[in-house]
N, C-alpha and C. Protein backbone atom coordinates (compact mmCIF):
# COMPACT_ATOMS: atom_id res chain seq x y z
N UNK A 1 7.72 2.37 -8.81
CA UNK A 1 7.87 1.04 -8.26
C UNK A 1 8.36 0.06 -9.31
N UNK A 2 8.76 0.81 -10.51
CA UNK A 2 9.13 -0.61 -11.53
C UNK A 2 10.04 -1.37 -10.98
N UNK A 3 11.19 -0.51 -10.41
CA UNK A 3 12.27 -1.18 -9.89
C UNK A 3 12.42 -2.13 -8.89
N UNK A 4 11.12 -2.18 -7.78
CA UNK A 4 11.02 -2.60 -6.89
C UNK A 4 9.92 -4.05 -6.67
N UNK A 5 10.49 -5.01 -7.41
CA UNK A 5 9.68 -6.50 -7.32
C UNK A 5 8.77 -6.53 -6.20
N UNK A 6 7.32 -6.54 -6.33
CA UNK A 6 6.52 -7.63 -5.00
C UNK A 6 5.95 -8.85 -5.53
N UNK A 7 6.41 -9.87 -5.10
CA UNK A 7 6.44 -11.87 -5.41
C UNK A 7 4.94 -11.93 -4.67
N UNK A 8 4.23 -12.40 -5.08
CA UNK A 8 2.62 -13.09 -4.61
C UNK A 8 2.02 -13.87 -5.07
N UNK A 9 1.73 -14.50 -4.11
CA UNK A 9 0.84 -16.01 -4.36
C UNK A 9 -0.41 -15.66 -5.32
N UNK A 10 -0.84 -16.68 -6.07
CA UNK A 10 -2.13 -16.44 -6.74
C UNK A 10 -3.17 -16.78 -5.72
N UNK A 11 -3.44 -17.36 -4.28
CA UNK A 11 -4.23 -16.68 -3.05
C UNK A 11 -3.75 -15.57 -3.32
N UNK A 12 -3.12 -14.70 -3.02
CA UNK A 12 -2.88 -13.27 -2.65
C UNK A 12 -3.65 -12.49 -3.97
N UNK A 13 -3.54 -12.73 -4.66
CA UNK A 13 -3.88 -12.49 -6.03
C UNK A 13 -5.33 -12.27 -6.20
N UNK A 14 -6.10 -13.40 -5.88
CA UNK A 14 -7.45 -13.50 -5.69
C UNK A 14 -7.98 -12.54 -4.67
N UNK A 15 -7.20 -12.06 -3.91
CA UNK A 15 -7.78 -11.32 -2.30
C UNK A 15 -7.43 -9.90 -3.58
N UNK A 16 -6.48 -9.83 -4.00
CA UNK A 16 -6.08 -8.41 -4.25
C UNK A 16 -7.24 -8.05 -5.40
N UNK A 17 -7.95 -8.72 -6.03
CA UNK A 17 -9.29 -8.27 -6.90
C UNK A 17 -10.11 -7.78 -6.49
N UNK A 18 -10.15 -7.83 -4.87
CA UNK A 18 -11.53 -7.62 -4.10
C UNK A 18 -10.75 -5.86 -3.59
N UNK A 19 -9.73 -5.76 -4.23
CA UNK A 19 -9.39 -3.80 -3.78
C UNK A 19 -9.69 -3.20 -4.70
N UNK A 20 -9.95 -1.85 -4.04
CA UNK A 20 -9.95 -0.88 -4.81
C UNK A 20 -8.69 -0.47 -5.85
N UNK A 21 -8.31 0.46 -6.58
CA UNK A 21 -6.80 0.79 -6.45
C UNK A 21 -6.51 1.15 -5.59
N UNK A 22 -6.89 2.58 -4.59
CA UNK A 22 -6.37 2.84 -3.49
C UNK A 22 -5.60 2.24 -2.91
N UNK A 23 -6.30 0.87 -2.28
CA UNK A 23 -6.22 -0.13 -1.41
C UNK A 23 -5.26 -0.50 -1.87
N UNK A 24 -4.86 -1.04 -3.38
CA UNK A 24 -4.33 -2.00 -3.87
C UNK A 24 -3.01 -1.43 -3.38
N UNK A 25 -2.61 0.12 -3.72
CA UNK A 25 -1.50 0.48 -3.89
C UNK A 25 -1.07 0.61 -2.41
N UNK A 26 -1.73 0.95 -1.43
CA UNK A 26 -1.35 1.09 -0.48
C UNK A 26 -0.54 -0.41 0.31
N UNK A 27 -1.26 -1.72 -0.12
CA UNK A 27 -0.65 -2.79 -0.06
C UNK A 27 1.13 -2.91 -0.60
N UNK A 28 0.80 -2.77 -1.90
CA UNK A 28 1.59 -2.53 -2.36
C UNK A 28 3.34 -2.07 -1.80
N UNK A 29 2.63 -0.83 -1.39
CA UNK A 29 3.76 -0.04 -0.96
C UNK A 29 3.92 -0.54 0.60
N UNK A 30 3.30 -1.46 1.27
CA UNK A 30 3.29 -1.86 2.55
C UNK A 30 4.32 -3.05 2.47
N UNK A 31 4.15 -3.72 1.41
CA UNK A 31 5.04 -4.72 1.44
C UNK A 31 6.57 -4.76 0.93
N UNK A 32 6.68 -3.37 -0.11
CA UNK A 32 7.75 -3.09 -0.69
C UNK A 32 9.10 -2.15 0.32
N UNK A 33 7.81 -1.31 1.35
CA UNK A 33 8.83 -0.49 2.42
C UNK A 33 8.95 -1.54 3.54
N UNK A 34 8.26 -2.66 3.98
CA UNK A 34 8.60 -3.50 4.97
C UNK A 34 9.89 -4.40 4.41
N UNK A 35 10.25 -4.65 2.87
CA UNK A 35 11.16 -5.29 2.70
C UNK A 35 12.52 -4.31 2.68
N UNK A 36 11.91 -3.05 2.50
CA UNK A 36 13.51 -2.22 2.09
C UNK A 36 13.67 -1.91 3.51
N UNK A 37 12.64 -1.42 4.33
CA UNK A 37 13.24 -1.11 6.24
C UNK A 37 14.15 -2.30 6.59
N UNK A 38 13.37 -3.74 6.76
CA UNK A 38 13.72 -4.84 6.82
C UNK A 38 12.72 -5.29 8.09
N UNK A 39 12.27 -4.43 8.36
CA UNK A 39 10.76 -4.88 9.57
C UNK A 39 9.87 -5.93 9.04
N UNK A 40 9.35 -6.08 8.16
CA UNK A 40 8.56 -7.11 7.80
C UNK A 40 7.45 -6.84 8.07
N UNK A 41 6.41 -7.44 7.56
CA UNK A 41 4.95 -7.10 8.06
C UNK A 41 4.21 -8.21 9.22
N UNK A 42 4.00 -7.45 10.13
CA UNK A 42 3.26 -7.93 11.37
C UNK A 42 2.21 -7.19 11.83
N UNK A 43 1.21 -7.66 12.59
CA UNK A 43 0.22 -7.08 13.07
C UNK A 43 0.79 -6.42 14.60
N UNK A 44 2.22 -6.82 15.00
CA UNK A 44 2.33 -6.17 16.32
C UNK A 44 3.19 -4.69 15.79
N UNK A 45 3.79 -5.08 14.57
CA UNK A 45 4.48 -3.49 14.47
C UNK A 45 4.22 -2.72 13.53
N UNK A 46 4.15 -1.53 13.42
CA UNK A 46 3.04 -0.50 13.00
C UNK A 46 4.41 -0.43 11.69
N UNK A 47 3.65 0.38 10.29
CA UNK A 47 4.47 0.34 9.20
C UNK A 47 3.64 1.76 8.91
N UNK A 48 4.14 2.59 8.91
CA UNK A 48 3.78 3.83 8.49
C UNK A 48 3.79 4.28 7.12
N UNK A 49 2.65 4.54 6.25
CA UNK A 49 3.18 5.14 4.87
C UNK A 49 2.05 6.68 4.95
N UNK A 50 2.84 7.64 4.53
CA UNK A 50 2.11 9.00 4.52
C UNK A 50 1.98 9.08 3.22
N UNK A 51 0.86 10.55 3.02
CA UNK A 51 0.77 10.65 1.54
C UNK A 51 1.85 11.15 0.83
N UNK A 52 3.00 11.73 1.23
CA UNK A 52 3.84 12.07 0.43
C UNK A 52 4.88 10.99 -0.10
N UNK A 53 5.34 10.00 0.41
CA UNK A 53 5.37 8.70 0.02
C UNK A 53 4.43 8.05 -0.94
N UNK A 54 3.17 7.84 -0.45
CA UNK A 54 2.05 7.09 -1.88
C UNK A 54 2.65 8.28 -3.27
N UNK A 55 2.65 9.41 -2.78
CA UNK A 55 2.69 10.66 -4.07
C UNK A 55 3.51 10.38 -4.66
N UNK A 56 5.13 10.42 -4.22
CA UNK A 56 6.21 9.74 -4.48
C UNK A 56 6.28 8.65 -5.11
N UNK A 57 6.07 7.48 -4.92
CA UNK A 57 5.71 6.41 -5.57
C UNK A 57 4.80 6.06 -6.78
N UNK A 58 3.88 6.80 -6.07
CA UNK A 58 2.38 6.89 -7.88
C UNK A 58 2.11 8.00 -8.32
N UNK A 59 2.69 8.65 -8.52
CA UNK A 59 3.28 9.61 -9.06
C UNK A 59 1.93 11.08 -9.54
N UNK A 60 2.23 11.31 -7.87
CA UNK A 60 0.67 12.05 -7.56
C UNK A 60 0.45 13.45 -7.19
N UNK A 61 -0.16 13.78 -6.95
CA UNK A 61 0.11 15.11 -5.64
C UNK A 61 -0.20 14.84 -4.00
N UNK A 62 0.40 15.63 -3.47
CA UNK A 62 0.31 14.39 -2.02
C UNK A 62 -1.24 15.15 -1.56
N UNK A 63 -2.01 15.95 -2.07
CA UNK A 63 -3.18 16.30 -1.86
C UNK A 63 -3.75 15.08 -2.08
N UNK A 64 -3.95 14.65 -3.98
CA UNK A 64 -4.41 13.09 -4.32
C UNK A 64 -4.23 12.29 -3.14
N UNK A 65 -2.58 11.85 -3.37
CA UNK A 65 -2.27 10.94 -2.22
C UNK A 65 -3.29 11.28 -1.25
N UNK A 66 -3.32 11.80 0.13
CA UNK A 66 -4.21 12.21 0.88
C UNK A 66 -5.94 11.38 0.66
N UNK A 67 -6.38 12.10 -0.12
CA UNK A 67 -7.48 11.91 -0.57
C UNK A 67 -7.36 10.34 -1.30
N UNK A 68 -6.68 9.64 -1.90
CA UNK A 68 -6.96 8.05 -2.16
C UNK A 68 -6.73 7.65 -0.86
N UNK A 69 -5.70 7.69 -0.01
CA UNK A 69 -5.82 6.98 1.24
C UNK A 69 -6.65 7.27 2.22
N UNK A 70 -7.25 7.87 2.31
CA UNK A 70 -8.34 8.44 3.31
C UNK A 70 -9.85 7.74 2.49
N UNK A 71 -9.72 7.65 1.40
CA UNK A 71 -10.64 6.82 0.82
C UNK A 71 -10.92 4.95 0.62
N UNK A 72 -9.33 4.72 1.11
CA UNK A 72 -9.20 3.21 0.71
C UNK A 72 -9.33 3.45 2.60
N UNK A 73 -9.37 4.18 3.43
CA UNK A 73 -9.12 4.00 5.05
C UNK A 73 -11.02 4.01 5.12
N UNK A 74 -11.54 4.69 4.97
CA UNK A 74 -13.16 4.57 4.87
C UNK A 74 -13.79 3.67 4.37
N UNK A 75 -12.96 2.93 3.12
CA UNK A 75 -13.61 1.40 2.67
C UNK A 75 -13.61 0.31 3.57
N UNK A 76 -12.66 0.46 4.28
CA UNK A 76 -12.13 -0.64 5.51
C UNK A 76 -13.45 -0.72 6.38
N UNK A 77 -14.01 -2.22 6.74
CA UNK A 77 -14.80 -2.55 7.88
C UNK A 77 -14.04 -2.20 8.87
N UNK A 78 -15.05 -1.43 10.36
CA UNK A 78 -14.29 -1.56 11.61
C UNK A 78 -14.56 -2.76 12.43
């Protein structure tokens, strides 16, 4: 992701202390593939990231991958 700028408010900043890494990265990569699709982030349209993507990106095994996102998905209140 060096190549790929994400711009954030210092609000955003303050929210992003309260993640895990998991979490963090998964943000991350939510806002960086909504700008390269060009969808944008909304709550009406779904933004898909799998683990072989997170792996891809943080440079993982998509087993890891797997297992951090399934872990930052269990931190989440329902």
């Amino acid at each position: 992701m060096s190549k790929e700028l994400v711009v954030k408010t210092n609000r955003l900043n303050q929210a992003f202390q309260t993640l895990s890494l998991s979490e963090f990265h998964i943000v991350q990569l939510a806002i960086v593939d909504a700008r390269h699709t060009g969808t944008g982030l909304s709550t009406d349209t779904p933004l898909r990231i799998d683990e072989l993507r997170y792996a891809e990106v943080f440079g993982t095994t998509r087993q890891n991958a797997d297992q951090r996102m399934k872990e930052a998905e269990c931190s989440w209140p329902l």
